[in-house]
N, C-alpha and C. Protein backbone atom coordinates (compact mmCIF):
# COMPACT_ATOMS: atom_id res chain seq x y z
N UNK A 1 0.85 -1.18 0.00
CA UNK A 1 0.00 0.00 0.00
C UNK A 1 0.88 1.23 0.00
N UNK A 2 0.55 2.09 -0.49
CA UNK A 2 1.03 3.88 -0.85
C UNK A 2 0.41 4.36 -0.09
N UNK A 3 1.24 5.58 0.65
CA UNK A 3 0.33 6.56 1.31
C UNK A 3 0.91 7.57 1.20
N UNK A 4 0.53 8.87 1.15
CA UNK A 4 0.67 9.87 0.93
C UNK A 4 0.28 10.64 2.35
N UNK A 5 0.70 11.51 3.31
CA UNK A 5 0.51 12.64 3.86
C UNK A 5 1.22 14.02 3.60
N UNK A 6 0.18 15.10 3.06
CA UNK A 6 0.88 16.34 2.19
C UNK A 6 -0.47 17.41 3.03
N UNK A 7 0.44 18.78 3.11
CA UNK A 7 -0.47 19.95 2.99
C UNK A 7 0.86 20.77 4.23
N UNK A 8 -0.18 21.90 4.37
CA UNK A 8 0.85 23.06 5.03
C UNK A 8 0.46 22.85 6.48
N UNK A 9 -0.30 21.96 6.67
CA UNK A 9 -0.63 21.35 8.53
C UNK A 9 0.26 20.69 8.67
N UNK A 10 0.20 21.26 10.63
CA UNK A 10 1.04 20.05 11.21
C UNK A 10 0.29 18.53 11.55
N UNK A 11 1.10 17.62 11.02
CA UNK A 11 1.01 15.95 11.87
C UNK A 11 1.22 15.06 10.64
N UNK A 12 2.02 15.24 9.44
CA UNK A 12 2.29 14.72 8.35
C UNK A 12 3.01 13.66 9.37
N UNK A 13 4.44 13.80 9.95
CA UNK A 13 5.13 13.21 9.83
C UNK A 13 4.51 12.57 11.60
N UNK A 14 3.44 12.82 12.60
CA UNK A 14 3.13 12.28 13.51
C UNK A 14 2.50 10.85 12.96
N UNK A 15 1.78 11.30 11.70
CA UNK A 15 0.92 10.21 10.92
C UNK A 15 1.82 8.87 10.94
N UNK A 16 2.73 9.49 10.23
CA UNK A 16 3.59 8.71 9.81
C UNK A 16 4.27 7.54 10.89
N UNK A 17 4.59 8.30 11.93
CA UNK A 17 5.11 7.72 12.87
C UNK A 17 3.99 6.64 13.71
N UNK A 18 3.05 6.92 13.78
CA UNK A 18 1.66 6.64 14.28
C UNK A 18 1.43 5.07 13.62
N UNK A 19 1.84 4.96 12.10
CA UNK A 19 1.74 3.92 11.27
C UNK A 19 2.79 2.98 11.66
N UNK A 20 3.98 3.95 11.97
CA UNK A 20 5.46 2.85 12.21
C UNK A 20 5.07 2.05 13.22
N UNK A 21 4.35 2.75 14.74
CA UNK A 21 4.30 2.54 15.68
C UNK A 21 2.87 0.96 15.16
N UNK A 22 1.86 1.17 14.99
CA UNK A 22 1.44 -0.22 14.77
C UNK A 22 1.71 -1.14 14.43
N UNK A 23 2.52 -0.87 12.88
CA UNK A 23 3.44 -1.87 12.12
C UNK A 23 4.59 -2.94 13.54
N UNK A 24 5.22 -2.47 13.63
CA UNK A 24 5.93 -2.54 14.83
C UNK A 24 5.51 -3.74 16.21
N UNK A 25 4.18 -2.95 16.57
CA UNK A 25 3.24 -3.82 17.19
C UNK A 25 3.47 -5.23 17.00
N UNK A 26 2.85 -5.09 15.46
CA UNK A 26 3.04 -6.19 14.41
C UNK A 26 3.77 -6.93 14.46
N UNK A 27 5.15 -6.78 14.92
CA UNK A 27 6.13 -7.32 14.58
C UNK A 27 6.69 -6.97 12.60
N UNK A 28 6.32 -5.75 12.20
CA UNK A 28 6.90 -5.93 11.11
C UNK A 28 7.89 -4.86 11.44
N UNK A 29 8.80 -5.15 10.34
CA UNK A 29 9.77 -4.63 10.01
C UNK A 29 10.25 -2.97 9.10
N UNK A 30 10.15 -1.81 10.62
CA UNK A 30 10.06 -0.30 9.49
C UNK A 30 11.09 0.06 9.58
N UNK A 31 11.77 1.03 8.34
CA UNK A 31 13.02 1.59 7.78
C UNK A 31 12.11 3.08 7.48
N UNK A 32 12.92 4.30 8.55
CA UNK A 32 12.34 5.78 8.57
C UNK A 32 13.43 6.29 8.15
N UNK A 33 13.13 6.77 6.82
CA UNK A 33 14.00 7.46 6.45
C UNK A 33 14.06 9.41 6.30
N UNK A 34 14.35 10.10 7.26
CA UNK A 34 14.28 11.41 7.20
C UNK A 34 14.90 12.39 6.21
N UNK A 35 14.22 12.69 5.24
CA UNK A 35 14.84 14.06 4.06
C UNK A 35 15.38 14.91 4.47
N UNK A 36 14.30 15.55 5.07
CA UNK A 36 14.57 17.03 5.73
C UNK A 36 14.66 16.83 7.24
N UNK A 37 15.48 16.85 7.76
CA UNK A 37 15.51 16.68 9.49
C UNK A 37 15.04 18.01 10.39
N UNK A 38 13.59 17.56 10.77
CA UNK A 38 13.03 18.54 11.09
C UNK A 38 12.27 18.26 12.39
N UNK A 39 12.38 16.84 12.97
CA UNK A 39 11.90 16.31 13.67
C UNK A 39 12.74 16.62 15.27
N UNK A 40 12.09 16.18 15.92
CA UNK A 40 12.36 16.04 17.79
C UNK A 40 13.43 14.79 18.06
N UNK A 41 14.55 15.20 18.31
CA UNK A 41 15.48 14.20 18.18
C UNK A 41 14.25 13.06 19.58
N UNK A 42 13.65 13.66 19.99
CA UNK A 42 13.16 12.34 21.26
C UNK A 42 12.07 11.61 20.28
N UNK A 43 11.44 11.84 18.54
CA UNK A 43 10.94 10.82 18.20
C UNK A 43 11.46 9.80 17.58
N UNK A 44 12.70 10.56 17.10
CA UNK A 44 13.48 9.63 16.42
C UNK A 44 14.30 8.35 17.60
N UNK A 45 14.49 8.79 18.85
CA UNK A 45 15.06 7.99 19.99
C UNK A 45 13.83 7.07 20.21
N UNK A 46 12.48 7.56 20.29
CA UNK A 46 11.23 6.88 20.47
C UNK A 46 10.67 5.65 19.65
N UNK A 47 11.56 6.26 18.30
CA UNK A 47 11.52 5.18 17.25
C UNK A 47 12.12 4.15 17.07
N UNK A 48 13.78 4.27 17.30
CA UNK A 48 14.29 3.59 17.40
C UNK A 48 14.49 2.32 18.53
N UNK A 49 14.31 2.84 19.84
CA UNK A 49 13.47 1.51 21.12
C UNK A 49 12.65 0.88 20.61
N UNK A 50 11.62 1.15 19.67
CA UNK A 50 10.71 0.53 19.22
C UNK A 50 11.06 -0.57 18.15
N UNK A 51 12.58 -0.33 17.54
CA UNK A 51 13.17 -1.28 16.76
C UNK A 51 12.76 -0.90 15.05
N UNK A 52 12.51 0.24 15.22
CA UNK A 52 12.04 0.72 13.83
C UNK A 52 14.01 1.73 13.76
N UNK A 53 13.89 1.36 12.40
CA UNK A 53 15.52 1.64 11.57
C UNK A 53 15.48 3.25 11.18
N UNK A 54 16.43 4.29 11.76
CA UNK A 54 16.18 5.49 11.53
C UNK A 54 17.34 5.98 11.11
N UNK A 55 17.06 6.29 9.82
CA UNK A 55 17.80 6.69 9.09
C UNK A 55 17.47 8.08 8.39
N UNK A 56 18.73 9.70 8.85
CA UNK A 56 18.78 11.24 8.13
C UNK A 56 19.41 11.15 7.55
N UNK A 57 19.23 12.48 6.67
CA UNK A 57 20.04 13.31 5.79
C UNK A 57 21.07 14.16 7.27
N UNK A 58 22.43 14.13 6.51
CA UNK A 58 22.97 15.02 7.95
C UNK A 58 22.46 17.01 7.56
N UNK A 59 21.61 17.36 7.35
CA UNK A 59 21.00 18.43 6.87
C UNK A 59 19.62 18.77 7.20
N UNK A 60 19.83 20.16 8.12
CA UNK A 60 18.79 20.47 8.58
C UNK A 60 17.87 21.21 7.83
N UNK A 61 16.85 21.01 7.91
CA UNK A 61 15.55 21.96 6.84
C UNK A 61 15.96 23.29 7.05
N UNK A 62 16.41 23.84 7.84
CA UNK A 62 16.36 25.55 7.95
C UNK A 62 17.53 25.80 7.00
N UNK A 63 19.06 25.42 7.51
CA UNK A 63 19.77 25.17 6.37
C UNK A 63 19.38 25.60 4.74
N UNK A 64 18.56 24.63 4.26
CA UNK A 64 18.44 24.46 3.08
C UNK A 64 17.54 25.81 2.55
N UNK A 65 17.45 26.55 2.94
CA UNK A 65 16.11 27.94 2.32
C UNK A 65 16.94 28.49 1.30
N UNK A 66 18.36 28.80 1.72
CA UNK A 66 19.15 30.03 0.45
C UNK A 66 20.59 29.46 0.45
N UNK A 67 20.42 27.92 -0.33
CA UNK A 67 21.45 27.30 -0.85
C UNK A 67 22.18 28.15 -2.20
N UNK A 68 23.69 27.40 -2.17
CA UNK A 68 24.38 28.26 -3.56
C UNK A 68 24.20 27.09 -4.25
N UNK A 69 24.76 27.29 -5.29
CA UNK A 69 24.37 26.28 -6.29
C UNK A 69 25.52 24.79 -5.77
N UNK A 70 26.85 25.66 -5.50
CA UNK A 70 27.53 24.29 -5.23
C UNK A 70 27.80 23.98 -4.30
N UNK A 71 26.53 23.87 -2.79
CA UNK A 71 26.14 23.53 -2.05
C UNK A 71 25.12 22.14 -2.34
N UNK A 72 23.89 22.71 -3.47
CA UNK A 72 22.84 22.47 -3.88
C UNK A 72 23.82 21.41 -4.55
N UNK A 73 24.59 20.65 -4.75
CA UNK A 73 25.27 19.82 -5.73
C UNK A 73 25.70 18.77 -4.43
N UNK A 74 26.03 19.28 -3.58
CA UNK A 74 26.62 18.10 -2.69
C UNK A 74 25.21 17.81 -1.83
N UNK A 75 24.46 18.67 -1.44
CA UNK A 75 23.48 17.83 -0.61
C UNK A 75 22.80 17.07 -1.46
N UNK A 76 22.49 17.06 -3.11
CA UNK A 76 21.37 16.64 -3.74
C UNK A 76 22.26 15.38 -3.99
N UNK A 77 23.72 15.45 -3.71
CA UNK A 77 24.54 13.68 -3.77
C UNK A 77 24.05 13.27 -2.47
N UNK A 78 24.20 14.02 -1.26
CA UNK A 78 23.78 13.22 -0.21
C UNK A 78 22.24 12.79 -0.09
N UNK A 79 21.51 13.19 -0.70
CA UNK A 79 19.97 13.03 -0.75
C UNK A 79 19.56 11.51 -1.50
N UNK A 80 20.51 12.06 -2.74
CA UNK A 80 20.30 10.69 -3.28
C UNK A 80 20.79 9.36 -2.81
N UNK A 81 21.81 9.74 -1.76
CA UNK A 81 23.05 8.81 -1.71
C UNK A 81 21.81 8.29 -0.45
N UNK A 82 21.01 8.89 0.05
CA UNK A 82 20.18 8.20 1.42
C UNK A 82 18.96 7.94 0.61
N UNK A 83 18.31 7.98 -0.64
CA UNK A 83 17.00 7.58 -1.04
C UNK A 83 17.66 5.92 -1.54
N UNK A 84 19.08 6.25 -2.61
CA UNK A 84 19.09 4.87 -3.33
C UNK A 84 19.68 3.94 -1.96
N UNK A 85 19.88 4.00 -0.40
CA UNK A 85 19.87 3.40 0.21
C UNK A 85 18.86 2.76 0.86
N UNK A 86 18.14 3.93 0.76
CA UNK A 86 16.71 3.12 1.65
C UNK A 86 16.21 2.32 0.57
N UNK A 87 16.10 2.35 -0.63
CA UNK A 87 15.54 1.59 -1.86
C UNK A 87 16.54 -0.07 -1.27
N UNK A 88 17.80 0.02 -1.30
CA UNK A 88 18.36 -1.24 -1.40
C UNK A 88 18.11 -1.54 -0.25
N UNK A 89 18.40 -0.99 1.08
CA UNK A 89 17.97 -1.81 2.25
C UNK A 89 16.22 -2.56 2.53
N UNK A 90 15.76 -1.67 1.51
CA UNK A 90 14.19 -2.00 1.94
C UNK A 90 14.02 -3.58 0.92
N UNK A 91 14.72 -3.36 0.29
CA UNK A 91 14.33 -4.55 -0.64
C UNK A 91 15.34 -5.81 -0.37
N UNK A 92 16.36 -5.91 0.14
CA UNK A 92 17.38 -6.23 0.23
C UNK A 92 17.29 -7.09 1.63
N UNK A 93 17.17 -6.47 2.51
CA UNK A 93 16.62 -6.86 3.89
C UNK A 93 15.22 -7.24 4.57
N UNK A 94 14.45 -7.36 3.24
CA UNK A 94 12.77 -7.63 3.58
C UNK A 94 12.25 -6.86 4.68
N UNK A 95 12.26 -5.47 4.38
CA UNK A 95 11.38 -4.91 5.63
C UNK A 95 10.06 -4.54 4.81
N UNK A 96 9.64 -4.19 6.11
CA UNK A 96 7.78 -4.52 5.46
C UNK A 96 7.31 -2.99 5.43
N UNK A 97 7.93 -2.28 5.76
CA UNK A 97 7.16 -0.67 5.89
C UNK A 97 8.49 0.23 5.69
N UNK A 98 8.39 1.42 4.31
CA UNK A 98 9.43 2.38 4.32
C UNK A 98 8.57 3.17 4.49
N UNK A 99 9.06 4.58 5.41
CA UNK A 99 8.72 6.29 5.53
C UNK A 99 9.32 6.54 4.63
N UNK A 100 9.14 7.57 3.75
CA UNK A 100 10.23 8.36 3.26
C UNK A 100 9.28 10.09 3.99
N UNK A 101 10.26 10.41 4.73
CA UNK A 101 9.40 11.53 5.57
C UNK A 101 10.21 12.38 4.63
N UNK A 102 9.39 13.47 3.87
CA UNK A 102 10.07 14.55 3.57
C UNK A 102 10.42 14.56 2.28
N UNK A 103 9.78 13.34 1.45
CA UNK A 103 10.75 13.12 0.50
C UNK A 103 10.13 14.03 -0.51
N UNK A 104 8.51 14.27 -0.45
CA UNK A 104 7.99 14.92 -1.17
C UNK A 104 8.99 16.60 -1.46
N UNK A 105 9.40 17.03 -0.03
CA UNK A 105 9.70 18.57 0.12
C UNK A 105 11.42 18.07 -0.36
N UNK A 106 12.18 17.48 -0.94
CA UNK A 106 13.38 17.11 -0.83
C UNK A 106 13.14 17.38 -2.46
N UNK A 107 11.90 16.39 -3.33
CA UNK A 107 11.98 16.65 -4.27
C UNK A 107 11.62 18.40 -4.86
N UNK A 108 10.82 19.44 -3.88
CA UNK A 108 10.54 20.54 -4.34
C UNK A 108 11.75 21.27 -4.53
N UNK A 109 12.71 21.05 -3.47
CA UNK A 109 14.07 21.76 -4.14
C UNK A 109 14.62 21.39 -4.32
N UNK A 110 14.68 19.97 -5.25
CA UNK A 110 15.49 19.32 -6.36
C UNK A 110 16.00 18.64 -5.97
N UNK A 111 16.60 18.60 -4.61
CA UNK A 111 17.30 17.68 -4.33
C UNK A 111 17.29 16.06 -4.58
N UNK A 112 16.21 15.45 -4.92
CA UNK A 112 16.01 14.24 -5.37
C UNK A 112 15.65 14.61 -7.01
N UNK A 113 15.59 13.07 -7.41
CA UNK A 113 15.57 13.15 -8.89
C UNK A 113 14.17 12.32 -8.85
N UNK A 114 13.44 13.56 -9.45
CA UNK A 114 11.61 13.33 -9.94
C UNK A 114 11.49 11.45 -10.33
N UNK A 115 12.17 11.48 -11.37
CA UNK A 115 12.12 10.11 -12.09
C UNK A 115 12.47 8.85 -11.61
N UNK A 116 13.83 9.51 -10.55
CA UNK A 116 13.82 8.45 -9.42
C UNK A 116 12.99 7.54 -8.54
N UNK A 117 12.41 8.94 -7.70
CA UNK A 117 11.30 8.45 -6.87
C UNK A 117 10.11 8.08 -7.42
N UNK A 118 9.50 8.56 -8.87
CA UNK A 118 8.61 7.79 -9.56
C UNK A 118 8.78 6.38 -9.90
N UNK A 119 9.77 5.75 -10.16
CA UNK A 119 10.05 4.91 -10.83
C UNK A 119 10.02 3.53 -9.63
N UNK A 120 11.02 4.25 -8.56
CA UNK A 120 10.47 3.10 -7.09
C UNK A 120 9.43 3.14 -7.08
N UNK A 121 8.16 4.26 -6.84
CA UNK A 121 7.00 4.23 -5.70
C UNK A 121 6.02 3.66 -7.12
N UNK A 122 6.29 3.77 -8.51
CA UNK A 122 5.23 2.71 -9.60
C UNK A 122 5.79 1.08 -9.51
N UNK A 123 6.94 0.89 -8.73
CA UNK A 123 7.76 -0.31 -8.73
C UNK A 123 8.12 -0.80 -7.56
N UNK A 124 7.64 -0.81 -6.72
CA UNK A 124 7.39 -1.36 -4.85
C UNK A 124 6.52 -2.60 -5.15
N UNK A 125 7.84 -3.23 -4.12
CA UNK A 125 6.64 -4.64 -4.09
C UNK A 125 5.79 -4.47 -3.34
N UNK A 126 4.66 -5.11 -3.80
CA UNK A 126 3.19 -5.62 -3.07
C UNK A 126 2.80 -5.63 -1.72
N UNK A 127 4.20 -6.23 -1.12
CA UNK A 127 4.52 -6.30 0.39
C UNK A 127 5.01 -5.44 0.75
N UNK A 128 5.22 -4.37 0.13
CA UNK A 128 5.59 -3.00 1.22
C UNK A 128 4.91 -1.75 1.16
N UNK A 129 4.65 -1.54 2.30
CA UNK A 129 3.85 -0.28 2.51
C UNK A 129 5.04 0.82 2.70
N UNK A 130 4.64 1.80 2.20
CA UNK A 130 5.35 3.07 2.09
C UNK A 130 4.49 3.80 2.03
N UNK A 131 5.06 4.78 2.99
CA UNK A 131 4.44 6.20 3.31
C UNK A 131 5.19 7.36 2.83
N UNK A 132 4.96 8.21 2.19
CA UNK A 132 5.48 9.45 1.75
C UNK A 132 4.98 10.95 2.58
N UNK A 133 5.81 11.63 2.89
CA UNK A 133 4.95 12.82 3.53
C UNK A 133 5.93 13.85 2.63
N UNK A 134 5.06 15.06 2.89
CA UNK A 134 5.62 16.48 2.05
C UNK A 134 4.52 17.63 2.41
N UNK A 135 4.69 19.22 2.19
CA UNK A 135 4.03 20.04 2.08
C UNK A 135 3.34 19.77 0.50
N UNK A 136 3.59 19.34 -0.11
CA UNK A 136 2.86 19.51 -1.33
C UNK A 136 3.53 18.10 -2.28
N UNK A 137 2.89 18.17 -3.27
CA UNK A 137 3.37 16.98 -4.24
C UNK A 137 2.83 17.09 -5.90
N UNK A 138 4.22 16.83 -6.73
CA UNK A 138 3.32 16.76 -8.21
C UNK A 138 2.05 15.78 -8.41
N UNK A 139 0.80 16.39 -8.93
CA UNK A 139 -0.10 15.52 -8.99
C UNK A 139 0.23 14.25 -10.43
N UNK A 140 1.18 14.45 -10.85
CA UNK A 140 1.62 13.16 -11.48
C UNK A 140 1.70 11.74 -10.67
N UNK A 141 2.04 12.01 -9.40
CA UNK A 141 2.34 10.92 -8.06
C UNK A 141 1.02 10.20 -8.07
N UNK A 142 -0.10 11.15 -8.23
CA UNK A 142 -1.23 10.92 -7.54
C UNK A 142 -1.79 9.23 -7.95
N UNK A 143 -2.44 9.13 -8.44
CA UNK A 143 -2.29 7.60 -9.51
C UNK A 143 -1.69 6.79 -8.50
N UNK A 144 -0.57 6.84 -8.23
CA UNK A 144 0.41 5.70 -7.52
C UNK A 144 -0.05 5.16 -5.91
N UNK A 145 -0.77 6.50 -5.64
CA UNK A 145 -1.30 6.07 -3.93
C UNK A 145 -2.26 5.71 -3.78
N UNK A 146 -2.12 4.54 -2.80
CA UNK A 146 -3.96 4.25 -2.74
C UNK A 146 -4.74 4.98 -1.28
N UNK A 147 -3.73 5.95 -0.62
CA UNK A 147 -4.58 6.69 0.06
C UNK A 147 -3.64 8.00 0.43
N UNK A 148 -4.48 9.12 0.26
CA UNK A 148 -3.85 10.43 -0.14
C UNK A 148 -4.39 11.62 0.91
N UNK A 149 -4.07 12.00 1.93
CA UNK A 149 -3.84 12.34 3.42
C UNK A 149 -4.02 14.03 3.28
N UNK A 150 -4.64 14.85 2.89
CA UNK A 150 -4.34 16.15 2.68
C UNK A 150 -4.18 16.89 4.48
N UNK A 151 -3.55 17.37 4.56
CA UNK A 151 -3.33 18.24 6.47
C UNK A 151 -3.56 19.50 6.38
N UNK A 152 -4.36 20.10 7.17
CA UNK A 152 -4.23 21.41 6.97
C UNK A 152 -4.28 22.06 7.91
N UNK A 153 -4.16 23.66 8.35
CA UNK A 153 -4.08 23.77 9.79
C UNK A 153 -5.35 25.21 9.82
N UNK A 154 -6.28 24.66 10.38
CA UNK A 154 -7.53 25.54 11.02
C UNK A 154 -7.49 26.40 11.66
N UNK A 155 -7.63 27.42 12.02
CA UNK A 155 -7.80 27.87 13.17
C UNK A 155 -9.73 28.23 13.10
N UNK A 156 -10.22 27.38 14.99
CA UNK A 156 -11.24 27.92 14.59
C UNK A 156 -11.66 29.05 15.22
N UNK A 157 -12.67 30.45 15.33
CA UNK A 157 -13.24 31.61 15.71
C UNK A 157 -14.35 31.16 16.24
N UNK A 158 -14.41 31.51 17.31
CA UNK A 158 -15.61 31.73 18.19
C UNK A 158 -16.64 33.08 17.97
C-alpha cells in the first residue's frame, strides 16, 4: 500500500510515525527514512526503542532555504546517496514498511531526482507499505497512492 501525507498542517510526519508505531506492534519490520531533518530528536530515539531503523540526511531543513548552487550539488549527492539506500535496504533486507518523511519537500528543491522516486513508488513490491509525507506533491504521483492524506491547519473563531 502507498500513502501519501501532504499539505501546510502540522502531523504529516506524527501520521507517519503513528503507522510505524502499529506496524511494529506487528512485529513488522520499518526503515524511517528522514529528508529534511526537522523532527524532535526524542521521536526519532522513540523510534528507534521501538526497533524501527532510523535513518537522516545530515541536513537540517532551515539550512536548506538560500542554498548556492555548489552547495545544492553536494546535498542533492547526499539526498540521493540516502533515497538509493533506503531503496536497497528495503528490498534487500525484507522490511515490510518504508517512511520516506520529507521526500515529497526534498523533491521541491530538487534535491532528489523526480524520475527516481517515480520509478520506485510505480515499482514497490506488493509487500511494502510506504508512506510518503511532504508540504505539497506533483499531482503526477497521484495515480500511484492508494490513500492520499491532505493536512491542513484551522484555526477555529468563536
Amino acid at each position: 500500500m502507498l500513502s501519501l501525507y501532504y499539505g501546510l498542517g502540522k502531523g504529516k510526519t506524527s501520521c507517519a510515525i503513528g503507522a510505524a508505531v502499529r506496524a511494529t506492534s506487528k512485529d513488522k519490520k520499518v526503515l524511517f527514512v528522514e529528508f529534511l531533518r526537522q523532527n524532535e530528536l526524542t521521536d526519532r530515539k522513540a523510534l528507534e526503542t521501538m526497533y524501527v531503523t532510523v535513518s537522516s540526511a545530515p541536513v537540517d531543513f532551515e539550512l536548506l532555504s538560500d542554498t548556492a548552487p555548489e552547495s545544492k550539488a553536494h546535498i542533492s549527492k547526499v539526498f540521493r546517496e540516502l533515497f538509493d539506500s533506503a531503496v536497497v535496504t528495503v528490498l534487500t533486507k525484507k522490511y515490510d514498511m518504508l517512511i520516506l518523511d520529507g521526500v515529497f519537500d526534498a523533491l521541491e528543491k530538487e534535491f532528489l531526482l523526480e524520475t527516481e522516486v517515480y520509478d520506485f513508488l510505480s515499482n514497490a513490491p506488493d509487500n511494502l507499505d510506504v508512506i510518503c509525507t511532504g508540504e505539497s506533491f506533483n499531482e503526477k504521483f497521484a495515480p500511484l497512492f492508494n490513500l492520499i492524506t491532505e493536512l491542513t491547519d484551522k484555526t477555529i473563531e468563536e
